[in-house]
C-alpha atoms as a PDB file:
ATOM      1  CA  UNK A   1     -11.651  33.838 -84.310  1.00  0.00           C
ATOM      2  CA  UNK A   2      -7.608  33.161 -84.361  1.00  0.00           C
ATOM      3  CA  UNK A   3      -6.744  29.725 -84.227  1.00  0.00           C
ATOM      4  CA  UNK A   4      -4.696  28.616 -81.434  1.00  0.00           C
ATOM      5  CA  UNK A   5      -1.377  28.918 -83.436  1.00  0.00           C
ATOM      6  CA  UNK A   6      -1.685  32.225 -84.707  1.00  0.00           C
ATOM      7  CA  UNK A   7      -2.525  33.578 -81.254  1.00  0.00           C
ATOM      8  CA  UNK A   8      -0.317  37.024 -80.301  1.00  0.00           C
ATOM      9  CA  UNK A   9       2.904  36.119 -78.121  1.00  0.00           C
ATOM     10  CA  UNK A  10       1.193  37.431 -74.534  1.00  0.00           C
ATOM     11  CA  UNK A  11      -1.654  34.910 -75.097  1.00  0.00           C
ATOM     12  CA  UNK A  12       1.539  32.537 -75.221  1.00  0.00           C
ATOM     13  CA  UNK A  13       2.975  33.768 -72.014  1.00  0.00           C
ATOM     14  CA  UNK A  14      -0.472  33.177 -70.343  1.00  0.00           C
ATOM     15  CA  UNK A  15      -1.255  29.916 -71.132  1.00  0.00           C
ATOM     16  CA  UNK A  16       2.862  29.308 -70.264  1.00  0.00           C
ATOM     17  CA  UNK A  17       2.225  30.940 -66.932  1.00  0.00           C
ATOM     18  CA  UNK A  18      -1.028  28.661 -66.290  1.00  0.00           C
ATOM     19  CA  UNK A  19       0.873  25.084 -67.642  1.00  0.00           C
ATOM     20  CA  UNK A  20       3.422  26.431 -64.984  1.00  0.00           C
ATOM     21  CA  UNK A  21       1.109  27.203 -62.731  1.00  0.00           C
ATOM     22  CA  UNK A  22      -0.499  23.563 -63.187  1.00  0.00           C
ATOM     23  CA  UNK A  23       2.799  21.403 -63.365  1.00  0.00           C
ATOM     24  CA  UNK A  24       3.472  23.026 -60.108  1.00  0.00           C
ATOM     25  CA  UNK A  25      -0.013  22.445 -58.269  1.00  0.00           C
ATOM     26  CA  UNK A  26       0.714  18.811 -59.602  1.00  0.00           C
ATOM     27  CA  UNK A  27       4.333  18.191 -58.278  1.00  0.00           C
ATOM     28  CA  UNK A  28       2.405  19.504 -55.152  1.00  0.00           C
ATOM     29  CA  UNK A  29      -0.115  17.046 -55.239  1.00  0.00           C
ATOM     30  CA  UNK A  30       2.418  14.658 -56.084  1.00  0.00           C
ATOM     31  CA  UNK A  31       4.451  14.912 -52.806  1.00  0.00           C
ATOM     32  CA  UNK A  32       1.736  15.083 -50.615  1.00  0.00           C
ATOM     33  CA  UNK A  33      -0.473  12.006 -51.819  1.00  0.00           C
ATOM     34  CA  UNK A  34       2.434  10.257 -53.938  1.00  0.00           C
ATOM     35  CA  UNK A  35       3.047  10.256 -57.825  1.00  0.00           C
ATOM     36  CA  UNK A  36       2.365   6.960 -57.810  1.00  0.00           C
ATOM     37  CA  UNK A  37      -1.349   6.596 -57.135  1.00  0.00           C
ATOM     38  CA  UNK A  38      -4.958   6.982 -58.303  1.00  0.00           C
ATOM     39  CA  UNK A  39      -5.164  10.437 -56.145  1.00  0.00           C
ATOM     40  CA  UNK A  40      -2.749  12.050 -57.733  1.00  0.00           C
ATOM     41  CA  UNK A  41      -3.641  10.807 -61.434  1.00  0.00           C
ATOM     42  CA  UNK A  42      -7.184  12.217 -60.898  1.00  0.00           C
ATOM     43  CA  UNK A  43      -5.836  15.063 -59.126  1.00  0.00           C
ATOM     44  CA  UNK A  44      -3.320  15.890 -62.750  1.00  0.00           C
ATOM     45  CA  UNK A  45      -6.651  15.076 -64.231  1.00  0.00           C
ATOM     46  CA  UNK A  46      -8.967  17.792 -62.885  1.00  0.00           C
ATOM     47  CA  UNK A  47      -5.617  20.541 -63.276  1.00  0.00           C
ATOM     48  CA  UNK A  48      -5.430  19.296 -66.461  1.00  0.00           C
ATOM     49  CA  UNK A  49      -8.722  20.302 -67.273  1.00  0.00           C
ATOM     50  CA  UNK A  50      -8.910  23.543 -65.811  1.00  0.00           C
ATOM     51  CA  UNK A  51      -6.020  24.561 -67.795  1.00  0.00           C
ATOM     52  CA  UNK A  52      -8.262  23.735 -70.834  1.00  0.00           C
ATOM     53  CA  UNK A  53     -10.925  25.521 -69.761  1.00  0.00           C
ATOM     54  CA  UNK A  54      -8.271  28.702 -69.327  1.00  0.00           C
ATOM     55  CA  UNK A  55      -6.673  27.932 -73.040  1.00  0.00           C
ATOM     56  CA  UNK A  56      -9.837  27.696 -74.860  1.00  0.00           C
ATOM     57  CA  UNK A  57     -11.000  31.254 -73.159  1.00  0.00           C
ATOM     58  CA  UNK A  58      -7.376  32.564 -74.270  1.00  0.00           C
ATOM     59  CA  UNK A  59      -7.088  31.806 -77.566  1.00  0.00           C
ATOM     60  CA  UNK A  60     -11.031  30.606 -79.206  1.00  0.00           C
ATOM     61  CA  UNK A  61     -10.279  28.522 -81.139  1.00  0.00           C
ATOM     62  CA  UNK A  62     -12.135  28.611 -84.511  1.00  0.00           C
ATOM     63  CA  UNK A  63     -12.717  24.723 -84.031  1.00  0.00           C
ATOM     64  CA  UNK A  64     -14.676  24.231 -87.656  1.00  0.00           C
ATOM     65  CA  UNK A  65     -12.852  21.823 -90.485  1.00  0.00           C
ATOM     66  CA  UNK A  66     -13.802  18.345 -91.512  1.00  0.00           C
ATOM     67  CA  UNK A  67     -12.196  16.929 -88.751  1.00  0.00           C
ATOM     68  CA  UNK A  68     -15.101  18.211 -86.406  1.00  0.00           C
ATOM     69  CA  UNK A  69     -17.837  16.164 -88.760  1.00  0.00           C
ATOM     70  CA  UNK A  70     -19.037  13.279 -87.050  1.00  0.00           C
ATOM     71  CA  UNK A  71     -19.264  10.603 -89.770  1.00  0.00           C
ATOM     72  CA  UNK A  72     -22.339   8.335 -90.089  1.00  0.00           C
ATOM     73  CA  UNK A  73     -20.766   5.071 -88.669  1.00  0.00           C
ATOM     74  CA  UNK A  74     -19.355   6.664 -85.337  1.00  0.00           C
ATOM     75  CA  UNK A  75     -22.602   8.117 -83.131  1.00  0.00           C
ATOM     76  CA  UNK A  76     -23.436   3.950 -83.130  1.00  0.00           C
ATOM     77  CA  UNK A  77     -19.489   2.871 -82.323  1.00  0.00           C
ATOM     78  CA  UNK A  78     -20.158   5.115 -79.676  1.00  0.00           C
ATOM     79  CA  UNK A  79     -23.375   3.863 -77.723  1.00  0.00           C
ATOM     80  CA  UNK A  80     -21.881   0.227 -78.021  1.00  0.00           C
ATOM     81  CA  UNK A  81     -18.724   1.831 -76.416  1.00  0.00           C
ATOM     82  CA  UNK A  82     -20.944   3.148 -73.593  1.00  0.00           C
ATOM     83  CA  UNK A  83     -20.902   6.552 -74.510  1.00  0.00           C
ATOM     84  CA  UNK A  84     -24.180   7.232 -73.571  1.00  0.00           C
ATOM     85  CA  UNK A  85     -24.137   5.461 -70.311  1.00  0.00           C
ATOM     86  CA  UNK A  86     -21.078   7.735 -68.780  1.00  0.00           C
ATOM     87  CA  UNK A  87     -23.528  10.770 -69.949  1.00  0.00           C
ATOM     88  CA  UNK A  88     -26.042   8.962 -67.439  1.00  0.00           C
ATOM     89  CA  UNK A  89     -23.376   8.275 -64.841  1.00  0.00           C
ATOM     90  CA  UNK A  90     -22.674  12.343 -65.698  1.00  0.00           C
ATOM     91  CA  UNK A  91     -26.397  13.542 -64.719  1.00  0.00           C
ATOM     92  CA  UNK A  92     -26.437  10.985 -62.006  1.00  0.00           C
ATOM     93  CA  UNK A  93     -23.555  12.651 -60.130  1.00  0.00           C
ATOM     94  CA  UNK A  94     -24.555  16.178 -61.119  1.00  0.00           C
ATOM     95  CA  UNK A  95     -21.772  17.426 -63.657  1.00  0.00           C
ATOM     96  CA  UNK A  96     -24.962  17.685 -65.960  1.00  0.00           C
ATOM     97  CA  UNK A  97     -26.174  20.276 -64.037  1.00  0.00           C
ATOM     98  CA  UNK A  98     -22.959  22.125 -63.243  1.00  0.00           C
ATOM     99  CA  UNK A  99     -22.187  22.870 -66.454  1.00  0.00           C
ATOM    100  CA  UNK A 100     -25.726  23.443 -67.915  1.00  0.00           C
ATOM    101  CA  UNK A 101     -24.962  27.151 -67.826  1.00  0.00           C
ATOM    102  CA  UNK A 102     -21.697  26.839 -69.746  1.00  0.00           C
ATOM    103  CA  UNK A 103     -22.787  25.248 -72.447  1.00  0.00           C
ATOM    104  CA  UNK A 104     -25.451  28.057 -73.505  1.00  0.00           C
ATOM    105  CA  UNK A 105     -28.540  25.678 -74.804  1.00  0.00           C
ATOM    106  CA  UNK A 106     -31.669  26.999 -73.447  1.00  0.00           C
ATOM    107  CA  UNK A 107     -33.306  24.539 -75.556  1.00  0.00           C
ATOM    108  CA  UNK A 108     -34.467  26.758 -78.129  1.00  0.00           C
ATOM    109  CA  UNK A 109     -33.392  26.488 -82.061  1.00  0.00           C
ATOM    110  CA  UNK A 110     -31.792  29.486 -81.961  1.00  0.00           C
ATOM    111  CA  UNK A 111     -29.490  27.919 -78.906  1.00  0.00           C
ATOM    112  CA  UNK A 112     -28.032  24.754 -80.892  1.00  0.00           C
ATOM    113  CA  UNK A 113     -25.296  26.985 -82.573  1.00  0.00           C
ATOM    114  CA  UNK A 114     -23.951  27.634 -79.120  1.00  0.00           C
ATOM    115  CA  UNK A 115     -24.463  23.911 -77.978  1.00  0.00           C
ATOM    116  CA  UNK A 116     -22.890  22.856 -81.378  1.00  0.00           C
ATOM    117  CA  UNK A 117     -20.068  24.926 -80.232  1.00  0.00           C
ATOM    118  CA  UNK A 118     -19.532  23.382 -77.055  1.00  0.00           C
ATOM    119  CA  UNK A 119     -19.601  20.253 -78.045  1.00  0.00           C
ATOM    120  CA  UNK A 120     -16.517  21.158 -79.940  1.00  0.00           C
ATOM    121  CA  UNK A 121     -14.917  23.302 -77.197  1.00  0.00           C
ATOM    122  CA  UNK A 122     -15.219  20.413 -75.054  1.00  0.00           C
ATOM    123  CA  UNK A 123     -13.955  17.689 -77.674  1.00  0.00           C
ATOM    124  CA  UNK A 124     -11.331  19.970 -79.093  1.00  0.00           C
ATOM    125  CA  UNK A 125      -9.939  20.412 -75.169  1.00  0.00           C
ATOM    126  CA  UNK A 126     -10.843  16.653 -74.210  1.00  0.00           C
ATOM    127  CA  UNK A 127      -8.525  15.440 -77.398  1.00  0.00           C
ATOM    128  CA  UNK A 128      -5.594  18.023 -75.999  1.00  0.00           C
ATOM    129  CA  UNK A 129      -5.903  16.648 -72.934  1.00  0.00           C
ATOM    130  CA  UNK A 130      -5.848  12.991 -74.037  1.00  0.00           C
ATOM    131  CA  UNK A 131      -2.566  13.506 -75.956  1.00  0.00           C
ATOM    132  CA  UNK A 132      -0.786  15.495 -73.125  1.00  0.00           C
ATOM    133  CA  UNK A 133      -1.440  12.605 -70.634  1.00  0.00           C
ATOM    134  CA  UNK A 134      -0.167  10.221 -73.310  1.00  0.00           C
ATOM    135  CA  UNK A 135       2.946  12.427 -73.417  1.00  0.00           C
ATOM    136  CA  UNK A 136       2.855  12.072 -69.300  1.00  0.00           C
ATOM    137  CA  UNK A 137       2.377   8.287 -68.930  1.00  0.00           C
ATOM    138  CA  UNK A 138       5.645   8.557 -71.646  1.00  0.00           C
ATOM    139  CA  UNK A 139       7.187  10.571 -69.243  1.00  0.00           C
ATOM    140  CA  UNK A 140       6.971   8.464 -66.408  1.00  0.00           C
ATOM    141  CA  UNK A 141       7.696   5.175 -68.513  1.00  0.00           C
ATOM    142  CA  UNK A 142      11.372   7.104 -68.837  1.00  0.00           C
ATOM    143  CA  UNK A 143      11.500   7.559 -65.362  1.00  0.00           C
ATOM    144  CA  UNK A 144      10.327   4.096 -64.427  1.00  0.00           C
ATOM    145  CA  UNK A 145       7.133   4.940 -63.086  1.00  0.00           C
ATOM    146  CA  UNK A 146       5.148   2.430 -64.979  1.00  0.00           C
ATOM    147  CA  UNK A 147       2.262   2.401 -62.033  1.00  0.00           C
ATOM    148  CA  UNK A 148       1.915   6.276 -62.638  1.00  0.00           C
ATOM    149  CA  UNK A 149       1.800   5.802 -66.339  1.00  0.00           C
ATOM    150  CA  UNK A 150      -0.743   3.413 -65.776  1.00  0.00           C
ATOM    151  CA  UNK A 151      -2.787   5.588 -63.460  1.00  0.00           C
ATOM    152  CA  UNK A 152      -2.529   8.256 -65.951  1.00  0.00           C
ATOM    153  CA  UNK A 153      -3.631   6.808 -69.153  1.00  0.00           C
ATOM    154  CA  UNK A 154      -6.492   4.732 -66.870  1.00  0.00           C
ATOM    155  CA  UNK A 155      -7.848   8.002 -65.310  1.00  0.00           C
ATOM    156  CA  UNK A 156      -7.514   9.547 -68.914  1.00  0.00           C
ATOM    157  CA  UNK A 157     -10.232   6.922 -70.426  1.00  0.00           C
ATOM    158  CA  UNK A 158     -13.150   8.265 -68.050  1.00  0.00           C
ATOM    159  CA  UNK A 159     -11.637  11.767 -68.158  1.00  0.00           C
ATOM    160  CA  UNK A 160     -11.093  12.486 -71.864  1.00  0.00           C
ATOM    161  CA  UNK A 161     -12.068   9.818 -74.251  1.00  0.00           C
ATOM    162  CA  UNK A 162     -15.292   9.105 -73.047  1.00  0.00           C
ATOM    163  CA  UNK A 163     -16.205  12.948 -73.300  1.00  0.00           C
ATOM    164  CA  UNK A 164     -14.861  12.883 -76.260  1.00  0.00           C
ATOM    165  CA  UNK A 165     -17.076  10.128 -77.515  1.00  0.00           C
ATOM    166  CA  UNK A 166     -20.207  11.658 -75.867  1.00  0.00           C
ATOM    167  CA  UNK A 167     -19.588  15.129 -77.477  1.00  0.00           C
ATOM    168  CA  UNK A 168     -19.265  13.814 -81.340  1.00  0.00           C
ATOM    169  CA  UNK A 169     -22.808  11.640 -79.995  1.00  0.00           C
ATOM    170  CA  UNK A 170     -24.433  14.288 -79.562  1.00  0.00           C
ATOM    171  CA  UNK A 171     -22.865  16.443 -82.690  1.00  0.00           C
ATOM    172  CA  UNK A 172     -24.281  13.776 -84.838  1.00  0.00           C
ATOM    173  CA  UNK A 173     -27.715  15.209 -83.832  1.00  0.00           C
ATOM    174  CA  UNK A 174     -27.094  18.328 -84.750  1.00  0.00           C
ATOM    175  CA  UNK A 175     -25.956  17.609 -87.843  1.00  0.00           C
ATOM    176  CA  UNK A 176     -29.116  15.385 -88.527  1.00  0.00           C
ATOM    177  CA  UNK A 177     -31.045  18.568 -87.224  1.00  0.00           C
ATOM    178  CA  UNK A 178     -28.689  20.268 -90.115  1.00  0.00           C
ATOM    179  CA  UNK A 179     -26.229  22.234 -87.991  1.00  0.00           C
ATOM    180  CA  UNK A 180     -22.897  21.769 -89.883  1.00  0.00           C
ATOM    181  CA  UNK A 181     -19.443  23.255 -89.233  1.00  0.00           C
END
């Protein structure tokens, strides 16, 4: 699999097209609900994610390295964090079962390679996502839209670093089952 930076100049184009795409739906959002609220900071959110969704079908990633091993100390950092209570408040409200299909695990052996995958799909494009709405809440700091940037990075806790957190959980037991990157 390429990695994302060595992908051919049309992928490029295409994932340009979508951001544009995106940064327009949002500037739409924007002027109908406001830039300066909770709706439009979830709105940028879910956009935001879809994009990921299109980038990581684009350009797959390789996503293997060190930096995908979850280390010993951070699966319990985690559940004190709360990590595994937003997974509950995830089956709860039914993303659980939305994206059960996605994520390929049948639960069968031979299916944790493909969960183990999607656990770093979704942290690799959770992480993305995370640093792209600090770069947005930066934004709007310049413009003096410190309520947006607020909205933004608040929205961003539930949206991408909680995921992230509950993705590396569960990676750790796969690696204690002895899946390793």
């Amino acid at each position: 699999m390429p990695s994302v930076g060595s992908a051919p100049r049309h992928v490029w184009g295409k994932l340009g097209l979508a951001a544009l795409l995106v940064a327009l739906a949002a500037g739409g959002l924007g002027r109908a609900a406001g830039f300066h609220g909770l709706l439009f900071a979830l709105g940028m959110q879910v956009l935001l994610m879809w994009w990921a969704l299109y980038l990581l079908a684009v350009t797959s990633p390789a996503l293997r390295g060190p930096r995908f091993t979850v280390q010993a100390w951070e699966a319990p950092l985690y559940r004190r964090l709360g990590a595994l209570a937003f997974g509950s408040v995830l089956r709860v409200v039914g993303w659980e079962r939305l994206r059960r299909d996605s994520r390929g695990f049948s639960g069968t052996r031979t299916s944790l390679t493909r969960l183990d995958r999607a656990t770093r799909e979704a942290e690799y494009s959770h992480l993305l996502l995370a640093l792209i709405c600090l770069g947005i809440a930066a934004g709007a700091l310049l413009v003096h839209a410190p309520d947006t940037a607020g909205w933004v990075l608040l929205t961003a806790i539930p949206a991408h670093l909680y995921p992230v957190m509950l993705q590396r959980t569960l990676r750790w037991r796969l690696q204690k089952l002895g899946l390793r990157n």
